[in-house]
N, C-alpha and C. Protein backbone atom coordinates (compact mmCIF):
# COMPACT_ATOMS: atom_id res chain seq x y z
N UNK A 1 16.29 68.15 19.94
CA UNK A 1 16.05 68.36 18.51
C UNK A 1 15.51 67.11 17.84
N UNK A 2 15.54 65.76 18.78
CA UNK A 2 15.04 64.89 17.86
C UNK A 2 13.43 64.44 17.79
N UNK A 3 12.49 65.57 18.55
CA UNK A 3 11.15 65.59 18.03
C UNK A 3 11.53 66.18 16.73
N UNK A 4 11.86 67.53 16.51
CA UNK A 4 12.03 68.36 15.83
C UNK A 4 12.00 68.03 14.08
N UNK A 5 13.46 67.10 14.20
CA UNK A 5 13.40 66.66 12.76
C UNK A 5 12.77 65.91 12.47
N UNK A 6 12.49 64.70 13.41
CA UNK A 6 11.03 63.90 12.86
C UNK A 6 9.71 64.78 12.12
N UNK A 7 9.75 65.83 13.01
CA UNK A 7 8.44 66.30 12.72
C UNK A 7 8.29 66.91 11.02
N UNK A 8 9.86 67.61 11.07
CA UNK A 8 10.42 68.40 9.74
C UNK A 8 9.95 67.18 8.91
N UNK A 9 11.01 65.65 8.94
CA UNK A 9 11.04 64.99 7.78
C UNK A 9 9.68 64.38 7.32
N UNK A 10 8.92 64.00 8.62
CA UNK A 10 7.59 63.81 7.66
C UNK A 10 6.55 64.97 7.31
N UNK A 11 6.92 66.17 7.95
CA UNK A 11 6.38 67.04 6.33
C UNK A 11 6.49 67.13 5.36
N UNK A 12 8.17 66.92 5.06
CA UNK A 12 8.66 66.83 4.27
C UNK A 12 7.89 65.74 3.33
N UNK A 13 7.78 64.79 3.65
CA UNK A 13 7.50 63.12 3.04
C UNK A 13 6.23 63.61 2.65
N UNK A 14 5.09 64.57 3.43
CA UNK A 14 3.87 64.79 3.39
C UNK A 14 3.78 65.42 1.84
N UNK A 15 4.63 66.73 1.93
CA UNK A 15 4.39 67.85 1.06
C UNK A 15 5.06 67.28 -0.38
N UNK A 16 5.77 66.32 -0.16
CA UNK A 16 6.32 65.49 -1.80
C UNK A 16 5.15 64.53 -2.53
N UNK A 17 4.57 63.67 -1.07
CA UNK A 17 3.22 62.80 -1.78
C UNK A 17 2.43 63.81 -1.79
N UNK A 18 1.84 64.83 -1.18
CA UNK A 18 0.97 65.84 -1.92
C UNK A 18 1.03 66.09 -3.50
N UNK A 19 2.59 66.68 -3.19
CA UNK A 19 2.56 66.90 -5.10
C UNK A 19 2.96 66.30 -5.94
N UNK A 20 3.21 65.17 -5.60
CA UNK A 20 3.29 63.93 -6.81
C UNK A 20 2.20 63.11 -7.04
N UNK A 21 1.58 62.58 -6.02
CA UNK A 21 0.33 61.75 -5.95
C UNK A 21 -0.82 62.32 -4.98
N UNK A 22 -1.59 63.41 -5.01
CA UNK A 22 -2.64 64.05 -4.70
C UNK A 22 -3.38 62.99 -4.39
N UNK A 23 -4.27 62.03 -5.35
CA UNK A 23 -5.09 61.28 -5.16
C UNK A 23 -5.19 60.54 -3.58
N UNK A 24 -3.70 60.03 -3.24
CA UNK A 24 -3.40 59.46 -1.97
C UNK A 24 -4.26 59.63 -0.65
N UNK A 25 -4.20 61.66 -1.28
CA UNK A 25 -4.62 62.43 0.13
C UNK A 25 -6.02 63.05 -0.35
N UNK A 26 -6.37 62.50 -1.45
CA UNK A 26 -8.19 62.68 -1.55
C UNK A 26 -8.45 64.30 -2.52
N UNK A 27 -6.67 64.42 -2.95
CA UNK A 27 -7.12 65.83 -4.48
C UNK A 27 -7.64 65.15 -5.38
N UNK A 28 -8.41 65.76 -5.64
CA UNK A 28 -8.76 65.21 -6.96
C UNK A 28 -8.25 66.49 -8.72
N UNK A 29 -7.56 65.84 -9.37
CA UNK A 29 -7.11 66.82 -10.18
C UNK A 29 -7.77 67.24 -11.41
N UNK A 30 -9.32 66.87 -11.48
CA UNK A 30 -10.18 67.33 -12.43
C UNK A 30 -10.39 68.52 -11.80
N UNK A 31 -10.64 68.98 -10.74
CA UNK A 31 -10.73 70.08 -9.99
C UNK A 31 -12.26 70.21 -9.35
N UNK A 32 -12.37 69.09 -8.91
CA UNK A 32 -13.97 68.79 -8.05
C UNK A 32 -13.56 68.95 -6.75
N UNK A 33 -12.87 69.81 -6.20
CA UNK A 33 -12.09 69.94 -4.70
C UNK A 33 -13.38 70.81 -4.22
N UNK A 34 -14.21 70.15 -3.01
CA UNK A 34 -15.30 71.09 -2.58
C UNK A 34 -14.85 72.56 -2.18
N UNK A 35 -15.46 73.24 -2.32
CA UNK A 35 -15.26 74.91 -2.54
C UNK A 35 -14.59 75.10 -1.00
N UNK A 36 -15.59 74.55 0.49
CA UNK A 36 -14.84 74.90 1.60
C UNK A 36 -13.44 74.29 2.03
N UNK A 37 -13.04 72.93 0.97
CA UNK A 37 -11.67 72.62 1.14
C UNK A 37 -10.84 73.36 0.26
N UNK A 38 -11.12 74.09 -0.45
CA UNK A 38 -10.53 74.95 -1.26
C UNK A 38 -9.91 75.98 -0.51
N UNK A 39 -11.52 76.91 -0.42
CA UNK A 39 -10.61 78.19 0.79
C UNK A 39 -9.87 77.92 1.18
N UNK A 40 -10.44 76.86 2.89
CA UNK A 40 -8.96 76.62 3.60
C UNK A 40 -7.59 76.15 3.08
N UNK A 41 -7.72 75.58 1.94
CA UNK A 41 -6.38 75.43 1.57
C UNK A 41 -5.76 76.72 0.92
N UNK A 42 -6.23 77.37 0.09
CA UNK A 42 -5.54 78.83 -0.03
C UNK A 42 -5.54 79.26 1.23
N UNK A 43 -6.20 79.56 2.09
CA UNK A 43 -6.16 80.37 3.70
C UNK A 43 -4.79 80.06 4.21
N UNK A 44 -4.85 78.51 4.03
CA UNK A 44 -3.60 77.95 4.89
C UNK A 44 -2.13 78.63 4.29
N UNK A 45 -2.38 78.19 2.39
CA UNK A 45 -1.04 78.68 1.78
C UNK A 45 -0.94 80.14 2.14
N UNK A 46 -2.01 81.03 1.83
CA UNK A 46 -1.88 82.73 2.12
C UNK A 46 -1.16 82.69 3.67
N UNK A 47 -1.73 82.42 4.53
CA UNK A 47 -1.22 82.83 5.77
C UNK A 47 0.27 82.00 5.81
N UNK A 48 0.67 80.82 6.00
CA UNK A 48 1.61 80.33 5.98
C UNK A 48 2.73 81.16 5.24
N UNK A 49 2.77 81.39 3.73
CA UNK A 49 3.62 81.94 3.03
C UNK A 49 4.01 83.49 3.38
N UNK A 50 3.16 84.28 4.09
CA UNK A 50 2.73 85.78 4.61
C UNK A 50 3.77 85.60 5.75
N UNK A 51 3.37 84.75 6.72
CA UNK A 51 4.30 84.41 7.87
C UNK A 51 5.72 84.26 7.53
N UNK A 52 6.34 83.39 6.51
CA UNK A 52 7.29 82.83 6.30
C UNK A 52 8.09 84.35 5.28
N UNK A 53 7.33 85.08 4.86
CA UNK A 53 7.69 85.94 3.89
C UNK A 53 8.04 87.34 5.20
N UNK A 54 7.12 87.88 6.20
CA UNK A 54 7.81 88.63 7.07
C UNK A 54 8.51 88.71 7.96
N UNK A 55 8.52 86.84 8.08
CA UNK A 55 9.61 86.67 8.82
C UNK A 55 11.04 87.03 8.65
N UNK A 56 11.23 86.10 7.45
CA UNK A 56 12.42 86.24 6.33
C UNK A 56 13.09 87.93 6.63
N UNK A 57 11.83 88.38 5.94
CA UNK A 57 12.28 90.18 5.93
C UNK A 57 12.24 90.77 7.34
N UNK A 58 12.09 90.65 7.78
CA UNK A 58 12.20 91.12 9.30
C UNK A 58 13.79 90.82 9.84
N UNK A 59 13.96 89.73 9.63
CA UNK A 59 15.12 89.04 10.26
C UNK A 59 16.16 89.12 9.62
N UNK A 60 16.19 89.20 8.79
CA UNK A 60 17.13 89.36 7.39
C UNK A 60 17.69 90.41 7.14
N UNK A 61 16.88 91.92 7.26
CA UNK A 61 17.28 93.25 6.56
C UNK A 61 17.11 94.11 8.22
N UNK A 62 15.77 93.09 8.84
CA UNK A 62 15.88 94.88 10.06
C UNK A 62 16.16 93.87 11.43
N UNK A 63 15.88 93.36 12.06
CA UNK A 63 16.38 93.10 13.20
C UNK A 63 17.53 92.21 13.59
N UNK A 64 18.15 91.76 12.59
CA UNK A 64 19.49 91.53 13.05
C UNK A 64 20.52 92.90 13.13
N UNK A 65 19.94 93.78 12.23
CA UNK A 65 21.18 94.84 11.64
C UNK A 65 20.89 95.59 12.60
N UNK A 66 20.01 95.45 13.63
CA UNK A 66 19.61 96.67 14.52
C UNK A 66 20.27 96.36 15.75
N UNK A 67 20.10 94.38 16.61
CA UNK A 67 20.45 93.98 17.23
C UNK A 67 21.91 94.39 17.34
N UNK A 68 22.91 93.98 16.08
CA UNK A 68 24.36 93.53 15.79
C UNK A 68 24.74 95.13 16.39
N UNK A 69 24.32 95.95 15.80
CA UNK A 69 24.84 97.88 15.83
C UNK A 69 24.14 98.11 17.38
N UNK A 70 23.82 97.71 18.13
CA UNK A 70 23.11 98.40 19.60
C UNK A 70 23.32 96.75 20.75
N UNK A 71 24.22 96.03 20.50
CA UNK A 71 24.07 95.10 21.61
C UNK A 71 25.76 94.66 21.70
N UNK A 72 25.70 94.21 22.92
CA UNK A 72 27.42 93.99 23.28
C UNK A 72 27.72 92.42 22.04
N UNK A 73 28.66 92.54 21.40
CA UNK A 73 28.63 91.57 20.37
C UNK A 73 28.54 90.00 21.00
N UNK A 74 28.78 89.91 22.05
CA UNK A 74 28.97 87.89 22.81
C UNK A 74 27.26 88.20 23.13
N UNK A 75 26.43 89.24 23.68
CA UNK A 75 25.36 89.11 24.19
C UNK A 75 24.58 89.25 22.93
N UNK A 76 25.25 89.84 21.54
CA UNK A 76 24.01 89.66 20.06
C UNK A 76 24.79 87.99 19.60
N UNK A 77 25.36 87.64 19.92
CA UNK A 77 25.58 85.94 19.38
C UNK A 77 25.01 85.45 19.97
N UNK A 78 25.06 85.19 21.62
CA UNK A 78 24.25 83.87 21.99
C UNK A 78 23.04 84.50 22.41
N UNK A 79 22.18 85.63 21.87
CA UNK A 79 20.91 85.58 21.21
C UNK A 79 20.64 85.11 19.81
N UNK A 80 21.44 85.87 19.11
CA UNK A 80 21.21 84.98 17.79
C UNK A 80 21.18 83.26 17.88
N UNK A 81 21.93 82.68 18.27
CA UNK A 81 21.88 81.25 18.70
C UNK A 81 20.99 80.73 19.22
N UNK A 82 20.25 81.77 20.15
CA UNK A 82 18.30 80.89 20.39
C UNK A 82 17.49 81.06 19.61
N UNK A 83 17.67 82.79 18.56
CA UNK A 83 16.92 83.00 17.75
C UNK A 83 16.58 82.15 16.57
N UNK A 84 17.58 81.85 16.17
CA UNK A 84 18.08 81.17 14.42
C UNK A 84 17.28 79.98 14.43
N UNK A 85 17.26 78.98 15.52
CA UNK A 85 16.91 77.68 14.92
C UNK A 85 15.13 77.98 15.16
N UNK A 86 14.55 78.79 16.11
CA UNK A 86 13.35 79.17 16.29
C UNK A 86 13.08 79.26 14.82
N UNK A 87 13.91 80.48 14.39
CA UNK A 87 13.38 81.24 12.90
C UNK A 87 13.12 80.66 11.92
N UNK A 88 14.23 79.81 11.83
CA UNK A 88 14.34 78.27 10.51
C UNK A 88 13.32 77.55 10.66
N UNK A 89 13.06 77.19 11.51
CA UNK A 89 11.82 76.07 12.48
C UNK A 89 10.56 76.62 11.89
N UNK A 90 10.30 77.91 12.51
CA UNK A 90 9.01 78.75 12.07
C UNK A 90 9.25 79.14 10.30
N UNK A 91 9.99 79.73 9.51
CA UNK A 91 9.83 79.62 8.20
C UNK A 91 10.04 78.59 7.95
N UNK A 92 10.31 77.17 7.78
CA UNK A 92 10.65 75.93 6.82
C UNK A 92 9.61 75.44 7.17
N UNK A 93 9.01 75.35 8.33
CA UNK A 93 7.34 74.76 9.05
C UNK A 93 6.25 75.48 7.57
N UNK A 94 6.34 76.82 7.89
CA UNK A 94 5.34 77.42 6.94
C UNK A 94 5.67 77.36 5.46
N UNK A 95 6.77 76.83 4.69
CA UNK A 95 7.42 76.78 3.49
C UNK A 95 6.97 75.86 3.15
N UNK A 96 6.75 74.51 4.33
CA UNK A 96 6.32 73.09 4.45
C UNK A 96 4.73 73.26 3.75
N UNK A 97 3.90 73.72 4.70
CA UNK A 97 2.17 74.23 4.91
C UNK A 97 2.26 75.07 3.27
N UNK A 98 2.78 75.84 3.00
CA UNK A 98 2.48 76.85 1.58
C UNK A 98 2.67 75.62 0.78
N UNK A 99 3.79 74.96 0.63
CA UNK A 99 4.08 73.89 -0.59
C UNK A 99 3.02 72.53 -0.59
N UNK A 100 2.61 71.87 0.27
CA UNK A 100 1.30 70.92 0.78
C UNK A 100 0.26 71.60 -0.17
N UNK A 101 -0.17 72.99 0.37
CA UNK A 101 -1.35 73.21 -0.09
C UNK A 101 -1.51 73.79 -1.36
N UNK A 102 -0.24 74.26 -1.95
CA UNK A 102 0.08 74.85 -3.29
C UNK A 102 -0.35 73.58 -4.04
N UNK A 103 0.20 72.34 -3.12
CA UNK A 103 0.58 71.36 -4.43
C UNK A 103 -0.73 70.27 -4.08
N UNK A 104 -1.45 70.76 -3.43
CA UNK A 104 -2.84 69.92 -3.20
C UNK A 104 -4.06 70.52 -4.14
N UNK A 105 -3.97 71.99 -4.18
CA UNK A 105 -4.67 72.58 -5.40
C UNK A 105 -3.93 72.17 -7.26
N UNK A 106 -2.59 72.25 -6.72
CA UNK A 106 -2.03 72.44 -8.59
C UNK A 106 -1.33 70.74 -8.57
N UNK A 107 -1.90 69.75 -8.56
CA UNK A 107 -1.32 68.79 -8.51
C UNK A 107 -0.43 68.65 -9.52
N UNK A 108 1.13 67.91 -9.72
CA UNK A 108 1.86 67.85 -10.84
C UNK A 108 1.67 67.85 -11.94
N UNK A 109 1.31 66.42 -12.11
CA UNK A 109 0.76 66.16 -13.59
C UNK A 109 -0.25 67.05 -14.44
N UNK A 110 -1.22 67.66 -13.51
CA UNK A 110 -1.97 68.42 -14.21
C UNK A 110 -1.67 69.92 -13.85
N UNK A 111 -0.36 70.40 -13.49
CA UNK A 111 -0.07 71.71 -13.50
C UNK A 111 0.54 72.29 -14.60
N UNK A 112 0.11 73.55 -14.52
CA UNK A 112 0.86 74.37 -15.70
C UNK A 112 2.14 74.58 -15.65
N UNK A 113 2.78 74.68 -16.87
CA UNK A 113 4.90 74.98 -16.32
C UNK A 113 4.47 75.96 -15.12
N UNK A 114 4.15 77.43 -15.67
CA UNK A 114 3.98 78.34 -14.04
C UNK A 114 3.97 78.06 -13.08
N UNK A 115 2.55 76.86 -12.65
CA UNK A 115 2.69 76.16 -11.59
C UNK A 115 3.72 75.51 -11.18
N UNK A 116 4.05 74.80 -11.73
CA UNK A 116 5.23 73.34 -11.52
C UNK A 116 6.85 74.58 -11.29
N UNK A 117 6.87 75.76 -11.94
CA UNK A 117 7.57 76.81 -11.21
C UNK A 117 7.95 77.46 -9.86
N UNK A 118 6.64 77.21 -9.07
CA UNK A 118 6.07 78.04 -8.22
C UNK A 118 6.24 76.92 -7.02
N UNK A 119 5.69 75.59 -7.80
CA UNK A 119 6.27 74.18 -6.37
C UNK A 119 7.62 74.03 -6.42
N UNK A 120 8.46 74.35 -7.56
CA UNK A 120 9.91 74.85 -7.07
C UNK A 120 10.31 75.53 -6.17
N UNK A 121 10.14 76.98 -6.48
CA UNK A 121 9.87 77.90 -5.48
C UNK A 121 9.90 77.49 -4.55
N UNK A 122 9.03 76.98 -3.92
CA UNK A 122 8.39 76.60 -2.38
C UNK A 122 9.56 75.87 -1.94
N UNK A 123 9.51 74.76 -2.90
CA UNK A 123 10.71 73.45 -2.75
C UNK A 123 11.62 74.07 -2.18
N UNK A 124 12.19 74.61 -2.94
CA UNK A 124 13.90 75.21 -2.93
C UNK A 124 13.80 76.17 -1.24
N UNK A 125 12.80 77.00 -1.17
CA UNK A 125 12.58 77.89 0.10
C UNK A 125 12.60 77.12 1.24
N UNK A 126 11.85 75.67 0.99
CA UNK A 126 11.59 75.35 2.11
C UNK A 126 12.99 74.51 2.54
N UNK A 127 13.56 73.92 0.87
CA UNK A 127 15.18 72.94 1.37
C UNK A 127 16.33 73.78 1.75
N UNK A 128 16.14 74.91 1.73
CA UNK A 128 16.98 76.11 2.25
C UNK A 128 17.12 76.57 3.67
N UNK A 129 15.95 76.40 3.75
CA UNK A 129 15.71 76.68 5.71
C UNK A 129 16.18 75.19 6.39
N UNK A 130 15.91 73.96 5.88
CA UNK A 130 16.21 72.89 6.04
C UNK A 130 17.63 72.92 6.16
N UNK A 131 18.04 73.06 5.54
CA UNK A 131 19.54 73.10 5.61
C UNK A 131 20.37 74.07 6.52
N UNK A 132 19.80 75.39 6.64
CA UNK A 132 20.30 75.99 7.74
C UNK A 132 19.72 75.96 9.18
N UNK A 133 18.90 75.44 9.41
CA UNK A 133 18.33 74.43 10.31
C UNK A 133 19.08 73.18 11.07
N UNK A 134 19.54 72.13 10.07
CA UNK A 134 19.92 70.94 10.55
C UNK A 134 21.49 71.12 9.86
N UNK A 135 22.24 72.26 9.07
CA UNK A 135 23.41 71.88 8.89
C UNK A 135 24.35 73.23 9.44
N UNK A 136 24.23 74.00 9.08
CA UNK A 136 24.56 75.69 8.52
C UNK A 136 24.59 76.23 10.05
N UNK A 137 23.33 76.12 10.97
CA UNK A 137 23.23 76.56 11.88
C UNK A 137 23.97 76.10 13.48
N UNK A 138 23.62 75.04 13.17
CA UNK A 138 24.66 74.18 14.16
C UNK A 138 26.25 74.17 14.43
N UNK A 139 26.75 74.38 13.00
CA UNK A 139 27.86 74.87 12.46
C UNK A 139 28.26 75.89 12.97
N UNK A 140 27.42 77.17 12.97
CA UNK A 140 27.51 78.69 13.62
C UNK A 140 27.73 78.47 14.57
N UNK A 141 27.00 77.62 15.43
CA UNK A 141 26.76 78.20 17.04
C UNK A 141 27.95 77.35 17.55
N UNK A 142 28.33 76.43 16.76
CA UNK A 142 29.40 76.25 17.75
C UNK A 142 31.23 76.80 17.59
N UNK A 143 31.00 76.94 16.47
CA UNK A 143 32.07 77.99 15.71
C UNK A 143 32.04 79.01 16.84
N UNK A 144 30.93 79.73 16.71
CA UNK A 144 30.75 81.22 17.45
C UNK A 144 31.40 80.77 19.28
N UNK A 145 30.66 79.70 19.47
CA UNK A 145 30.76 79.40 21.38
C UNK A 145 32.76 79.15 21.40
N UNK A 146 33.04 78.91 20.54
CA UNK A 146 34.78 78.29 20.87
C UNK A 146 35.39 79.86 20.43
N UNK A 147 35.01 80.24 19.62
CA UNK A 147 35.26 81.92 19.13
C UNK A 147 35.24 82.64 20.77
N UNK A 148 34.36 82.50 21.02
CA UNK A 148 33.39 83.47 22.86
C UNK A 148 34.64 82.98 23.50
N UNK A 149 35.05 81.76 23.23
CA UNK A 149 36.06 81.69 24.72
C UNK A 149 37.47 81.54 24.68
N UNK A 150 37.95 82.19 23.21
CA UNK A 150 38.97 82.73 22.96
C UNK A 150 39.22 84.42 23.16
N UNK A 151 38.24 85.02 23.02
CA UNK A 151 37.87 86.37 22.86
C UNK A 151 37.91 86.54 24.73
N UNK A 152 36.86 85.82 25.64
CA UNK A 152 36.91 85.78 26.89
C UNK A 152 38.07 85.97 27.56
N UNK A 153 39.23 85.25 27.31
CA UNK A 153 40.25 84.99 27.45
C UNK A 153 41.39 86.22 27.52
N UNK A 154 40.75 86.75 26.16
CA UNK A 154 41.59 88.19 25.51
C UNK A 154 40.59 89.51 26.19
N UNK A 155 40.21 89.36 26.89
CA UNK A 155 39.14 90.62 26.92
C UNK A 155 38.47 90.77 26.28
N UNK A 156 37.90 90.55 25.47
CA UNK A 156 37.10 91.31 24.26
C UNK A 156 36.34 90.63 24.17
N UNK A 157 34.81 91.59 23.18
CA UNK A 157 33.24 90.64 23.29
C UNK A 157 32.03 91.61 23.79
N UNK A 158 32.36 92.08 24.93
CA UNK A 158 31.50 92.97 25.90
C UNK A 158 31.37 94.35 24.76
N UNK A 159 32.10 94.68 23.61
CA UNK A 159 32.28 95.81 22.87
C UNK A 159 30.95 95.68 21.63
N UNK A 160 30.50 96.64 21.57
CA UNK A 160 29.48 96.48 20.44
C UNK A 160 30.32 96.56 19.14
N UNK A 161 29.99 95.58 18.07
CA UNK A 161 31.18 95.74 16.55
C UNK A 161 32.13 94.96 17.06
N UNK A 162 32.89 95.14 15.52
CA UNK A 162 33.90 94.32 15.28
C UNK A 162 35.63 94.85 15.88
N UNK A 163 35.52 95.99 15.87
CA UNK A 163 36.50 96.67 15.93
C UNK A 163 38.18 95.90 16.91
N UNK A 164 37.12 96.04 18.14
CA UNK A 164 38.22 95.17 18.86
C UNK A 164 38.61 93.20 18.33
N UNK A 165 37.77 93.26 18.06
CA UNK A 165 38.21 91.36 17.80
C UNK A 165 39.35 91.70 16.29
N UNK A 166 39.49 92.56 15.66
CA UNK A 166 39.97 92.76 14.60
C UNK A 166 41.33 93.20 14.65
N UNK A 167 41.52 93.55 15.73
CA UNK A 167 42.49 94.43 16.27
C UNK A 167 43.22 93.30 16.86
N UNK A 168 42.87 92.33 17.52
CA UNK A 168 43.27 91.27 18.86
C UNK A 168 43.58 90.56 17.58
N UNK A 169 42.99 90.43 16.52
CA UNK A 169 43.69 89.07 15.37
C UNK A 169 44.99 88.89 14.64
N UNK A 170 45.03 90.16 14.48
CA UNK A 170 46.03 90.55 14.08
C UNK A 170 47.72 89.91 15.21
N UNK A 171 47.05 89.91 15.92
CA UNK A 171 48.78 89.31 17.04
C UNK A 171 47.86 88.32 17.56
N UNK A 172 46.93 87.29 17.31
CA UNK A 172 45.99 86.35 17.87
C UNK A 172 46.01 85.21 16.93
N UNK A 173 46.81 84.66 15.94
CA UNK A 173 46.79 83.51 14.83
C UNK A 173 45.35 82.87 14.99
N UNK A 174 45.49 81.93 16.26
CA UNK A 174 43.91 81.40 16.15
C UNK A 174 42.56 81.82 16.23
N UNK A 175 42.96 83.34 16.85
CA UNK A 175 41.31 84.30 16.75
C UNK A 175 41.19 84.52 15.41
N UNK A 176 42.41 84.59 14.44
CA UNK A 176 42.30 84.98 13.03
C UNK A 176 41.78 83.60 11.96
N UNK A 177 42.06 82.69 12.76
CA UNK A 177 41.78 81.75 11.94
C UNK A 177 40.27 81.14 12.07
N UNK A 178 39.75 81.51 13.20
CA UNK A 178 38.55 81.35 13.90
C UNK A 178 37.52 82.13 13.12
N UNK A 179 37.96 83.52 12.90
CA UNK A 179 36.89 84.47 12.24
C UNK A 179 37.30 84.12 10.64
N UNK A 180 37.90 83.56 10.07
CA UNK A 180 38.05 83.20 8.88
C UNK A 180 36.91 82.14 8.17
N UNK A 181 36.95 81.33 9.50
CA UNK A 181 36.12 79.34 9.34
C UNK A 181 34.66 80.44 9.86
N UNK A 182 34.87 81.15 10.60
CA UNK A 182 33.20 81.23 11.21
C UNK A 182 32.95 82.42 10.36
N UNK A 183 33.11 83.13 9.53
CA UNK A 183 32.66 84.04 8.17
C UNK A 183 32.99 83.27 7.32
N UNK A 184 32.92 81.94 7.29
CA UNK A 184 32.97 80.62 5.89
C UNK A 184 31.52 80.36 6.13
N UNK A 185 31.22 79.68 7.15
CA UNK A 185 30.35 79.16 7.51
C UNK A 185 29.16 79.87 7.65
N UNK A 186 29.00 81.05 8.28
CA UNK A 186 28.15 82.41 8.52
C UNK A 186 27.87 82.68 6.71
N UNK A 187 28.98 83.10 6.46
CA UNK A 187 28.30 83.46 4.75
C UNK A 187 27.21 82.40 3.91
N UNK A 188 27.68 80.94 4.19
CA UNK A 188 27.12 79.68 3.58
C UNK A 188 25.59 80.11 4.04
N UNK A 189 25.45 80.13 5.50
CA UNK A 189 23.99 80.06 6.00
C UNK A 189 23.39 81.17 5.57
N UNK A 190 24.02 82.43 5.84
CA UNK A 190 23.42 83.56 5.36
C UNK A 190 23.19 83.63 3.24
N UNK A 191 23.60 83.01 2.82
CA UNK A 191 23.49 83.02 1.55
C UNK A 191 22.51 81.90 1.54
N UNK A 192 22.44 80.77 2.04
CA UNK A 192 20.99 80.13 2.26
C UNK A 192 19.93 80.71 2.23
N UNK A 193 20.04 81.55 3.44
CA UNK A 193 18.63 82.27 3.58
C UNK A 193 18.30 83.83 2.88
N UNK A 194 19.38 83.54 1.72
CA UNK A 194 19.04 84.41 0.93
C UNK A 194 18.22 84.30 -0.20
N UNK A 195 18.76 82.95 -0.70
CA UNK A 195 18.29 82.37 -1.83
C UNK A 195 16.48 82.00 -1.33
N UNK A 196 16.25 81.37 0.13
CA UNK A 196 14.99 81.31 0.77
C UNK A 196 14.12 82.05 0.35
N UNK A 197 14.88 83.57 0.88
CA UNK A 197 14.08 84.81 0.83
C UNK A 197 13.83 84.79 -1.35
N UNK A 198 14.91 84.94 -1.69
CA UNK A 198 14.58 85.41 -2.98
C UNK A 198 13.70 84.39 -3.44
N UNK A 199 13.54 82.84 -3.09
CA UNK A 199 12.44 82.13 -3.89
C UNK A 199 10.98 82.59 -3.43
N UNK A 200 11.07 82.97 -2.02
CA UNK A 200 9.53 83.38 -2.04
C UNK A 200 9.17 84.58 -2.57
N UNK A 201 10.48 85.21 -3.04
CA UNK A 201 10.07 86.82 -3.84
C UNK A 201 10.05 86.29 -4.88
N UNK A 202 9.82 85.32 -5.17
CA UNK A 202 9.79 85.29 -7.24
C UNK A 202 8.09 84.37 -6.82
N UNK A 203 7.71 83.88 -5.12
CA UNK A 203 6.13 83.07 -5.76
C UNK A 203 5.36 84.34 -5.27
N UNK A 204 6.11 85.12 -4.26
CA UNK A 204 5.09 86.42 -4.40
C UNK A 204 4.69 87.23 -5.16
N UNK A 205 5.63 87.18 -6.66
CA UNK A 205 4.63 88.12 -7.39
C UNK A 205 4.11 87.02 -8.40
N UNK A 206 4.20 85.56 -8.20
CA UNK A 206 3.21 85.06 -8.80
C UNK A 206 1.82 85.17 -7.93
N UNK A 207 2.06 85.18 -6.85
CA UNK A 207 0.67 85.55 -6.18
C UNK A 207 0.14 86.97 -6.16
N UNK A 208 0.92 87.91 -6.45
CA UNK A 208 0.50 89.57 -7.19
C UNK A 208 -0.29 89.37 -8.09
N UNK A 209 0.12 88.31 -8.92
CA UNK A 209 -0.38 88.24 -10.63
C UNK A 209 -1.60 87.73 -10.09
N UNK A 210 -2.51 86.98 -9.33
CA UNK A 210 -3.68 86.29 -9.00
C UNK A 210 -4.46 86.89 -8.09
N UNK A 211 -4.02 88.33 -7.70
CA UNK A 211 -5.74 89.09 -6.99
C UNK A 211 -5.96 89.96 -7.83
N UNK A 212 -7.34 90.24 -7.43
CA UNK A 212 -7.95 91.09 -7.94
C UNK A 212 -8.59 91.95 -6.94
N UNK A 213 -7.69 93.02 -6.95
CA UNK A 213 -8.23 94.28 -5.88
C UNK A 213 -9.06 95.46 -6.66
């Protein structure tokens, strides 16, 4: 992981001097940005934000809920556990790329409140995945792996649902106390990537408001 966050933090560093000091990286904020650096920079934000936006919804509403209801529950965790940091990785990467190029066209100083709204947006989407990335997620998986080998222990796991681990807690103190800390922690991340999802639903219909079909 330690290419990883290097790579995260100086996007990070990238996409802040983008939108504080444009000039640095050759915006110019009279708006003399040659027309073909233009496109590609909307191209980049459109596709980037598109990616990061079906990801979100994909993962969020249909293929976890499909995985969790049709897979033995220890074999939908330590998939989820390769999945998650992929997912974070791939949306906070593209949250990174949408906010750069948002904020290379609408530079600060000369953005409209709307705008300077909308590099929130991004902000907040992209420090959200960040966080369940490098804090939230790490947290899970190992919560979940010490959970697996209490449950191992007891039989249970191989069952799709909750049913049996719920049942075993009840006369299990530390399985009960286990699913208590790891639905602390699970809710935190999952309410992360809620708030993610909902900031890019408030810049997507600022980007509704700007075609013309």
């Amino acid at each position: 992981m330690g290419w990883l966050t290097s790579f995260i933090v100086a996007v990070a560093f990238l996409a802040v001097g983008v939108i504080f000091s444009p000039e640095t990286f050759g915006s110019l904020s009279n708006g003399e940005n040659s027309a073909k650096l233009s496109i590609f920079l909307k191209l980049s934000h459109l596709l980037s934000f598109a990616t990061a936006w079906g990801a979100a919804l994909w993962a969020t509403f249909i293929g976890g809920i499909i995985m969790f209801k049709n897979l033995p529950r220890h074999q939908f965790g330590n998939l989820q556990s390769k999945m998650f940091p992929a997912y974070f990785t791939l949306v906070g990467s593209c949250c990174a790329i949408s906010l750069s190029s948002f904020g290379y066209l609408h530079p600060w100083k000369s953005s409209s409140t709307v705008e300077k709204y909308q590099l929130g947006f991004l902000l907040s989407a992209f420090a959200f995945n960040l966080t369940n990335l490098f804090v939230f997620t790490p947290m899970t998986i190992n919560m979940m792996k010490q959970r697996h080998k209490v449950e191992r222990e007891n039989n249970i796991g191989d069952e799709v649902g909750w049913s049996k681990n719920r049942e075993k807690a009840k006369t299990i103190p530390k399985l009960a106390a286990m699913n208590k800390k790891f639905g602390m922690i699970h809710g935190l991340s999952s309410l992360a990537n809620i708030f993610s999802f909902g900031s890019l639903a408030m810049h997507s219909w600022y980007l509704a408001g700007k075609l013309n079909l």
